[in-house]
Structure formats: C-alpha cells, structure tokens
PDB file of N, CA and C in Angstrom:
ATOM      1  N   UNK A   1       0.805  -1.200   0.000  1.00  0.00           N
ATOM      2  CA  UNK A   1       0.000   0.000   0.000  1.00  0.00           C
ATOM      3  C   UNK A   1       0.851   1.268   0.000  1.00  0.00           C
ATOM      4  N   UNK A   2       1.994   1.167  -0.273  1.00  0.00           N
ATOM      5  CA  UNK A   2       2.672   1.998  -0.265  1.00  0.00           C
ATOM      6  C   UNK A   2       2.254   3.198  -1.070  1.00  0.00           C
ATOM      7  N   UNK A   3       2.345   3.405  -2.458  1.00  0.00           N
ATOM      8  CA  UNK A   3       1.869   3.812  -3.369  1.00  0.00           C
ATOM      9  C   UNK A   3       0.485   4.543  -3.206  1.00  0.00           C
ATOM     10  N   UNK A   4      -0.441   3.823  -2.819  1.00  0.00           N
ATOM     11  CA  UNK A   4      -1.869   4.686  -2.312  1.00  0.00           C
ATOM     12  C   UNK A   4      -1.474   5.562  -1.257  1.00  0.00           C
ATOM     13  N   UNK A   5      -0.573   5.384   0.024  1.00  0.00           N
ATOM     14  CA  UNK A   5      -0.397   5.731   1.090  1.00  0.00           C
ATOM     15  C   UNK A   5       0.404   7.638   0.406  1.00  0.00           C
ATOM     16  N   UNK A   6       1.478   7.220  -0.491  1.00  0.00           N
ATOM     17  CA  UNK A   6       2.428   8.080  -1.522  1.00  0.00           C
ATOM     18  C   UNK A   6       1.372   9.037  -2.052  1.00  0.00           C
ATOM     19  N   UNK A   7       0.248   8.355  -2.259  1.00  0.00           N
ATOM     20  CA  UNK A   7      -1.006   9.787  -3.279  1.00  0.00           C
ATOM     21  C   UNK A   7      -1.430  10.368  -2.053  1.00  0.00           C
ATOM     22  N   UNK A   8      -1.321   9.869  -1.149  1.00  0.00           N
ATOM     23  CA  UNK A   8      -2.434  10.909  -0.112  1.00  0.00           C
ATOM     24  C   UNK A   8      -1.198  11.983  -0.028  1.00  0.00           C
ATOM     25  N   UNK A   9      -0.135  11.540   0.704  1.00  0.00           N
ATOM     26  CA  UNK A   9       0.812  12.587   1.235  1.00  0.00           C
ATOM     27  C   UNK A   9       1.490  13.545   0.115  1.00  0.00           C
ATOM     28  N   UNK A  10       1.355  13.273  -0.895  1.00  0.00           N
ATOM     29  CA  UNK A  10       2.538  13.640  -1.704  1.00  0.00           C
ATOM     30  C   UNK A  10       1.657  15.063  -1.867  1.00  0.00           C
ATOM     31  N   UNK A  11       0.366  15.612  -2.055  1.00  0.00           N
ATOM     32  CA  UNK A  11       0.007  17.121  -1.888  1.00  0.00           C
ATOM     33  C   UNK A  11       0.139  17.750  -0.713  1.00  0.00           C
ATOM     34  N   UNK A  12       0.679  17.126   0.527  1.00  0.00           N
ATOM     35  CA  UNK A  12       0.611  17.611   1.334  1.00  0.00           C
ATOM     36  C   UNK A  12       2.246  18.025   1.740  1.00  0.00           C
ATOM     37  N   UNK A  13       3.000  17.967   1.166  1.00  0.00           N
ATOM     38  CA  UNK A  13       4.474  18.105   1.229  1.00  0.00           C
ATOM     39  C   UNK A  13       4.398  19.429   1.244  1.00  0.00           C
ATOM     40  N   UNK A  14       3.918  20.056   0.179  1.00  0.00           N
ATOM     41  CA  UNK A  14       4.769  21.985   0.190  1.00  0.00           C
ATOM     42  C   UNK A  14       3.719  22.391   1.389  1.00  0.00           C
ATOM     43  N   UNK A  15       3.202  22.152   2.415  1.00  0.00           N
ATOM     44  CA  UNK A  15       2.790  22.688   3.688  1.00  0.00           C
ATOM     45  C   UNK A  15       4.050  22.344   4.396  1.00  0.00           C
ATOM     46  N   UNK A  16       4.517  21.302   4.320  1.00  0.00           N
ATOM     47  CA  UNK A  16       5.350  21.562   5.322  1.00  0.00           C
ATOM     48  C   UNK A  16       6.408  22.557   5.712  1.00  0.00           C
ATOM     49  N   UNK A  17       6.780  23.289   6.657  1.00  0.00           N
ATOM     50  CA  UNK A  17       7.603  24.526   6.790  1.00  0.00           C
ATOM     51  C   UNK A  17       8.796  25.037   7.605  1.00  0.00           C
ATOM     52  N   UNK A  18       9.362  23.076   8.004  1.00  0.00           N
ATOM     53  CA  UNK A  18      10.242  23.339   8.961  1.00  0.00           C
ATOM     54  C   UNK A  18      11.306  22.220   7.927  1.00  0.00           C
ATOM     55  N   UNK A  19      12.568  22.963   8.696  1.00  0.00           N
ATOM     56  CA  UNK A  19      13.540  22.615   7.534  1.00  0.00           C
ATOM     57  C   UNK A  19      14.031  21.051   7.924  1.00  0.00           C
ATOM     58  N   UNK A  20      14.335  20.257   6.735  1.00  0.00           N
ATOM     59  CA  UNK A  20      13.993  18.772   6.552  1.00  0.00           C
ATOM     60  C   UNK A  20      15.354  18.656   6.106  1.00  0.00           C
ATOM     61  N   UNK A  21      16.061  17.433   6.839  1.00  0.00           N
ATOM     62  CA  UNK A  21      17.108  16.927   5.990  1.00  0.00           C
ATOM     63  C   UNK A  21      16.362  15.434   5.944  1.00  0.00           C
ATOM     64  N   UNK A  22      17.006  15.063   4.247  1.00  0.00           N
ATOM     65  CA  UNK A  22      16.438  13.823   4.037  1.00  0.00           C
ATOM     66  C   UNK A  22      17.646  12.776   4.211  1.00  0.00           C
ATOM     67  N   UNK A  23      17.646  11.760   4.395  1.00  0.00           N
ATOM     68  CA  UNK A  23      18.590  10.365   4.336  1.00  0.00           C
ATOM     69  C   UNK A  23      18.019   9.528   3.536  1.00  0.00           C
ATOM     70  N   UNK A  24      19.097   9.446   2.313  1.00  0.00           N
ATOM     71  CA  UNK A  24      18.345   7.937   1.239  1.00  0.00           C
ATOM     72  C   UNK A  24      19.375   7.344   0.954  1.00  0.00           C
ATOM     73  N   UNK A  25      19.326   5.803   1.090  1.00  0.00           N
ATOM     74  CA  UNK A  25      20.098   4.635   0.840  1.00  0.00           C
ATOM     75  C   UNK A  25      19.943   4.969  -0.548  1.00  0.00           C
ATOM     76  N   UNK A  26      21.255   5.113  -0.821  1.00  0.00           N
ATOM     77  CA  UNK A  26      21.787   5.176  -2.269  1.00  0.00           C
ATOM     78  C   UNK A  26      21.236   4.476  -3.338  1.00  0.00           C
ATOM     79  N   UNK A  27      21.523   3.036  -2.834  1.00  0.00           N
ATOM     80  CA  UNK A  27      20.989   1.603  -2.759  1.00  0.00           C
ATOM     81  C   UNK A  27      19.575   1.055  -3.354  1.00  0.00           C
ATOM     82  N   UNK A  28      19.164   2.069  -2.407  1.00  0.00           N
ATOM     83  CA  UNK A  28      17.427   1.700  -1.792  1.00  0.00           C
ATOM     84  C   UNK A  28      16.881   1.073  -3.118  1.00  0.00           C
ATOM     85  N   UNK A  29      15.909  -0.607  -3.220  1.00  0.00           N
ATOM     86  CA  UNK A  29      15.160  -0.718  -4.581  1.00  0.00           C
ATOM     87  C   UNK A  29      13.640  -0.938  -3.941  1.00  0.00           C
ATOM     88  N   UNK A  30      13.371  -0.117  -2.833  1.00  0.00           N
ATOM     89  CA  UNK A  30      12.459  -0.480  -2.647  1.00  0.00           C
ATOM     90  C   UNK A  30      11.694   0.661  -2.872  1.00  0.00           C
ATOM     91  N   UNK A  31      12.318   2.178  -1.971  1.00  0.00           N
ATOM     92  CA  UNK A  31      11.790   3.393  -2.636  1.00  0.00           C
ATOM     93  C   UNK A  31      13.231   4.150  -3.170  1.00  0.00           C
ATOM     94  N   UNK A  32      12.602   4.354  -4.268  1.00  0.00           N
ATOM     95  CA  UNK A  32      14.060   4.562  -5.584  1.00  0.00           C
ATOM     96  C   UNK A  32      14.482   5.955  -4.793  1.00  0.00           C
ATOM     97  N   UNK A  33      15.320   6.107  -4.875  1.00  0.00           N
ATOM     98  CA  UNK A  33      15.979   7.949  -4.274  1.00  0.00           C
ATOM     99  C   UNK A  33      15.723   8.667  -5.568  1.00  0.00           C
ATOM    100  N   UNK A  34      15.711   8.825  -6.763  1.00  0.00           N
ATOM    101  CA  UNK A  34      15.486   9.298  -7.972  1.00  0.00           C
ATOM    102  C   UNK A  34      13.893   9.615  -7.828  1.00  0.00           C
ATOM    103  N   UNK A  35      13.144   9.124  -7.376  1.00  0.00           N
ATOM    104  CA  UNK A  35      11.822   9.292  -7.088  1.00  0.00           C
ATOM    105  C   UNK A  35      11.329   9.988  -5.928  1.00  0.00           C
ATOM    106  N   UNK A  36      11.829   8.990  -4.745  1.00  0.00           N
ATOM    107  CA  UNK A  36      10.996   9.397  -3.547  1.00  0.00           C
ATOM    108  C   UNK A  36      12.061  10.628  -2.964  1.00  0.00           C
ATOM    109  N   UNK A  37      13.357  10.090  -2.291  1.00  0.00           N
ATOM    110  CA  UNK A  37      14.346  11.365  -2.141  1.00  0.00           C
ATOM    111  C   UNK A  37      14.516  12.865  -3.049  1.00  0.00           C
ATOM    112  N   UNK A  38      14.457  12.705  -4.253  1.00  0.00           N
ATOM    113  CA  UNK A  38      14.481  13.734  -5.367  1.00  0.00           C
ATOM    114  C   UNK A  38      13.085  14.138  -5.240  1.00  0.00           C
ATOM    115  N   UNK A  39      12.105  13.386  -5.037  1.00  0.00           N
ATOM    116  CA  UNK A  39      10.929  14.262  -5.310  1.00  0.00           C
ATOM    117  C   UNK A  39      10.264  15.081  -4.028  1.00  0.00           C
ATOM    118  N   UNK A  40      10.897  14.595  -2.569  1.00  0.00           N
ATOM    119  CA  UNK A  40      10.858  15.466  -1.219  1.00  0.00           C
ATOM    120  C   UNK A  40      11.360  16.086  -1.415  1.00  0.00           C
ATOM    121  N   UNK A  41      12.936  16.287  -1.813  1.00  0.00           N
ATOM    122  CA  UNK A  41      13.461  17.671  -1.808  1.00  0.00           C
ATOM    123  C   UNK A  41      13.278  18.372  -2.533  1.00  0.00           C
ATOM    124  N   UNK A  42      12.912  17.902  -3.755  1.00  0.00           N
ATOM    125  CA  UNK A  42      11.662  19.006  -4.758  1.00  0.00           C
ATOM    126  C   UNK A  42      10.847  20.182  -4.299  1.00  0.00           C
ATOM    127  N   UNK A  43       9.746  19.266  -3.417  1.00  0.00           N
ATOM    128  CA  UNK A  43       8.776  19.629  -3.141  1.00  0.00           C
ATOM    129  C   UNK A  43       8.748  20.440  -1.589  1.00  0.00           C
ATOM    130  N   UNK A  44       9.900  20.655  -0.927  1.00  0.00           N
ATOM    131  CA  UNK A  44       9.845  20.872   0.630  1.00  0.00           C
ATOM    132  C   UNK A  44      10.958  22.331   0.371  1.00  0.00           C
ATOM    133  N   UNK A  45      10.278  23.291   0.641  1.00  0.00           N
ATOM    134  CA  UNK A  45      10.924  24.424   0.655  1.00  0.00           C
ATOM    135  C   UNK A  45      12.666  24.667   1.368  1.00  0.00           C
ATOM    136  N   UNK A  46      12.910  23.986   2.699  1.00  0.00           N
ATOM    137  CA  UNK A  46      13.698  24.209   3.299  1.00  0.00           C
ATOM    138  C   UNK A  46      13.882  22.890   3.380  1.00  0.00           C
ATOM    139  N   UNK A  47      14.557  21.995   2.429  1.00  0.00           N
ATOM    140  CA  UNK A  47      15.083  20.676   2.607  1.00  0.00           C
ATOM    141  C   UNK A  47      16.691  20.482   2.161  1.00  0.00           C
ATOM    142  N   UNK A  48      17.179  19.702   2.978  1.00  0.00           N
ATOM    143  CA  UNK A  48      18.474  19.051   2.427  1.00  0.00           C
ATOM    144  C   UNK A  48      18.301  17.185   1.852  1.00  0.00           C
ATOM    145  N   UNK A  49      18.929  17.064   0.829  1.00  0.00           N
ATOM    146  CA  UNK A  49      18.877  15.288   0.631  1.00  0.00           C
ATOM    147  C   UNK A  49      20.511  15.377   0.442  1.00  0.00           C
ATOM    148  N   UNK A  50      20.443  14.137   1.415  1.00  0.00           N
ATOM    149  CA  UNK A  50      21.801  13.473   1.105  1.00  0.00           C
ATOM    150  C   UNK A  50      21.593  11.885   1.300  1.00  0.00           C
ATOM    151  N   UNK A  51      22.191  11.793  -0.143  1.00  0.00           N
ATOM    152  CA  UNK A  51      22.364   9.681  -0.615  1.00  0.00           C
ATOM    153  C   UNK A  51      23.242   9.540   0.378  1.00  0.00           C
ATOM    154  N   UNK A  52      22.939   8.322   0.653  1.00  0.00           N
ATOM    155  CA  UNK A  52      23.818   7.758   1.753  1.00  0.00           C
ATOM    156  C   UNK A  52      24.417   6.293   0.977  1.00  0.00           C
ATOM    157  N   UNK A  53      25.349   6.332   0.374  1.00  0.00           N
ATOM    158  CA  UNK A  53      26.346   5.453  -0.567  1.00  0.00           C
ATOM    159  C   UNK A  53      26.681   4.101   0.443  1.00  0.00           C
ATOM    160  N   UNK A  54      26.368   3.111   0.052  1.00  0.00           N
ATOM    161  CA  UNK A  54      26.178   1.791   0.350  1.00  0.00           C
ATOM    162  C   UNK A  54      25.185   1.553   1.652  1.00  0.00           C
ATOM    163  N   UNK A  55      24.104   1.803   1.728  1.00  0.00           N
ATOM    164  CA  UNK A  55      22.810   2.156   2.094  1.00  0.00           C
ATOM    165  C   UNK A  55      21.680   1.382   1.412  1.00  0.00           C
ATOM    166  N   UNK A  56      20.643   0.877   1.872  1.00  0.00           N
ATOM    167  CA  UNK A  56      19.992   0.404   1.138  1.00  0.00           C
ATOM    168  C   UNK A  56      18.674   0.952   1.657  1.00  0.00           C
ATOM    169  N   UNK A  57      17.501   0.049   1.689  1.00  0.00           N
ATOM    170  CA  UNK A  57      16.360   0.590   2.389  1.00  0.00           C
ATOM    171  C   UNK A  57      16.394   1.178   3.533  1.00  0.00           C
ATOM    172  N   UNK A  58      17.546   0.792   4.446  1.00  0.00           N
ATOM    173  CA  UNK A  58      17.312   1.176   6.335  1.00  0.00           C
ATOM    174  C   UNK A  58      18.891   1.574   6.190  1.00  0.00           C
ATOM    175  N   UNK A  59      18.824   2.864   6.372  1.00  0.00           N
ATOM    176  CA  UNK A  59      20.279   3.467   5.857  1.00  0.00           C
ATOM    177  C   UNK A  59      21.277   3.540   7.773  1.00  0.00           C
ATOM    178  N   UNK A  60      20.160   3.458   8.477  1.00  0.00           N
ATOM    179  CA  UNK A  60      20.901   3.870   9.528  1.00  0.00           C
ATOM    180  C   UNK A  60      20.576   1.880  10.184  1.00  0.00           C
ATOM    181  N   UNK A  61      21.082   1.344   9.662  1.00  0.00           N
ATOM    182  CA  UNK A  61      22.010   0.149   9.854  1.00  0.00           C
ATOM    183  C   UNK A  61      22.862  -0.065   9.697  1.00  0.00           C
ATOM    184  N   UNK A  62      23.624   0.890   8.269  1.00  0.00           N
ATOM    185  CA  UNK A  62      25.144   0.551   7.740  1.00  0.00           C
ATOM    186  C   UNK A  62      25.629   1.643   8.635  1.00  0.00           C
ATOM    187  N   UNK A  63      24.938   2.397   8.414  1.00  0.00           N
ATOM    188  CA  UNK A  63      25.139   4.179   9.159  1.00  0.00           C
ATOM    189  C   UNK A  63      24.885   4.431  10.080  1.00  0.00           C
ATOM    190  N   UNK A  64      24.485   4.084  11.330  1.00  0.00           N
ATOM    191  CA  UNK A  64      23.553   4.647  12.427  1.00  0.00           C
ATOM    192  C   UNK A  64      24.330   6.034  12.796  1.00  0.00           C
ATOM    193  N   UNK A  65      26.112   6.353  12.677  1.00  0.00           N
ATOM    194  CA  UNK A  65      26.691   7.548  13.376  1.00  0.00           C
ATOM    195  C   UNK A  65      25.885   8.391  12.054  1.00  0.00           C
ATOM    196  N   UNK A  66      26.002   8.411  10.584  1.00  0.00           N
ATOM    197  CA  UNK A  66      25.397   9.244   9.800  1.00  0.00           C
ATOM    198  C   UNK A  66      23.947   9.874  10.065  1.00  0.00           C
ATOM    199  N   UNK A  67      23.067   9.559  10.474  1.00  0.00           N
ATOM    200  CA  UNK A  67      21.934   9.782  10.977  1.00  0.00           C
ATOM    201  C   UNK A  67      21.200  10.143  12.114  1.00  0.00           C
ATOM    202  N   UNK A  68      22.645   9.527  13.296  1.00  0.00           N
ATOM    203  CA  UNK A  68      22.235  10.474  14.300  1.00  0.00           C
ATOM    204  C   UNK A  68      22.900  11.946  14.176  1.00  0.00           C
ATOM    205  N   UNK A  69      24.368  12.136  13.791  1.00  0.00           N
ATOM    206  CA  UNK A  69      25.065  13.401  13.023  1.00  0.00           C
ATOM    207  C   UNK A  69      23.723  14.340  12.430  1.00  0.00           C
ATOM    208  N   UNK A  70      22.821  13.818  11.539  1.00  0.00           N
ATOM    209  CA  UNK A  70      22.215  13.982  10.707  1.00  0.00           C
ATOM    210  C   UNK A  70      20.393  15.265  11.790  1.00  0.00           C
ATOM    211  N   UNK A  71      20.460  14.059  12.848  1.00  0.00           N
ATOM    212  CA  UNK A  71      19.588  14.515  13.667  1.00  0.00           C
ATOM    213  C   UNK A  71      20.571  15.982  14.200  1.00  0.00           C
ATOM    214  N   UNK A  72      21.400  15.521  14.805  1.00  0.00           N
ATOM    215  CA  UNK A  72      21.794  16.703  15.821  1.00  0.00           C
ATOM    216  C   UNK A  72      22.039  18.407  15.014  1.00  0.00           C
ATOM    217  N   UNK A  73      22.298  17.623  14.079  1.00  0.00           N
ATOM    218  CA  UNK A  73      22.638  19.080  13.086  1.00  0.00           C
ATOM    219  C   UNK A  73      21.153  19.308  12.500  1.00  0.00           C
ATOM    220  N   UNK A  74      20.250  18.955  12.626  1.00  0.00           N
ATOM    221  CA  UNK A  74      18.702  19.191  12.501  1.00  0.00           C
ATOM    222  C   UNK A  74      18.491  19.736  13.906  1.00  0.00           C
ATOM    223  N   UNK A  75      18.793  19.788  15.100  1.00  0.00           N
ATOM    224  CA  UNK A  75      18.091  19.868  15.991  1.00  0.00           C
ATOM    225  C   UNK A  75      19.344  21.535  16.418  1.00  0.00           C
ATOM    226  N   UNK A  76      20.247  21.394  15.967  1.00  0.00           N
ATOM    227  CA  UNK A  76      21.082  23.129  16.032  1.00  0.00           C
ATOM    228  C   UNK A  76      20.594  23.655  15.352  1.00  0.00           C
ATOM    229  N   UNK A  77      19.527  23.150  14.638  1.00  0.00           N
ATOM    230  CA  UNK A  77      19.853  24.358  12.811  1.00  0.00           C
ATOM    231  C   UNK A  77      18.278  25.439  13.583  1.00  0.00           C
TER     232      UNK A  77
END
C-alpha cells in the first residue's frame, strides 16, 4: 500500500515549513531515491537530501553515526 499511502501525502508536502534533511540509501530498490528522495526535496521548501552510498532501504544500519550526526545538526539548525 505503499503507493496509495504516496497519493495521499505527496500534496501535502509543500505545507510543510520546517527545515527537513532527508537520508536515502543510495541503494534503496524499494523506494528509488530518484523518485521518492528527489521528489521530497523538490517539493519541501527548506530541505536538504543526502544519498547515503552503500545504504539500502534502512540506511541507519550501515550508518547509524550518519543519521544520528544527521539529527543533531537538525536539531542546532
């Protein structure tokens, strides 16, 4: 249900108004980063995306220091 779940939210993205860093498994074949990553930071006024290179679906398994880094510098900004 992914995909149905993807139509509801995906108009509701440019409301959002607080600044977003994204994390996408480079990897990922489950939600493509060319799609889902590229198309959040599209759509989100104050966003950062960064691929996370040998990453797959659950990026903060290969990575967990990348993502908490990732939080804390979200939570100074």
């Amino acid at each position: 249900r992914l995909h149905e779940a993807l139509e509801e939210q995906v108009p509701l993205y440019p409301s959002l108004t607080v600044p977003t860093r994204i994390l996408h498994g480079a990897q990922d074949r489950i939600a493509l980063p060319a799609i889902h990553a590229a198309g959040l930071d599209a759509a989100l006024p104050d966003a950062s995306c960064t691929l996370m290179d040998g990453s797959g679906h659950m990026p903060h398994h290969p990575a967990p220091e990348t993502v908490v880094a990732a939080m804390r510098a979200a939570a100074d900004a």
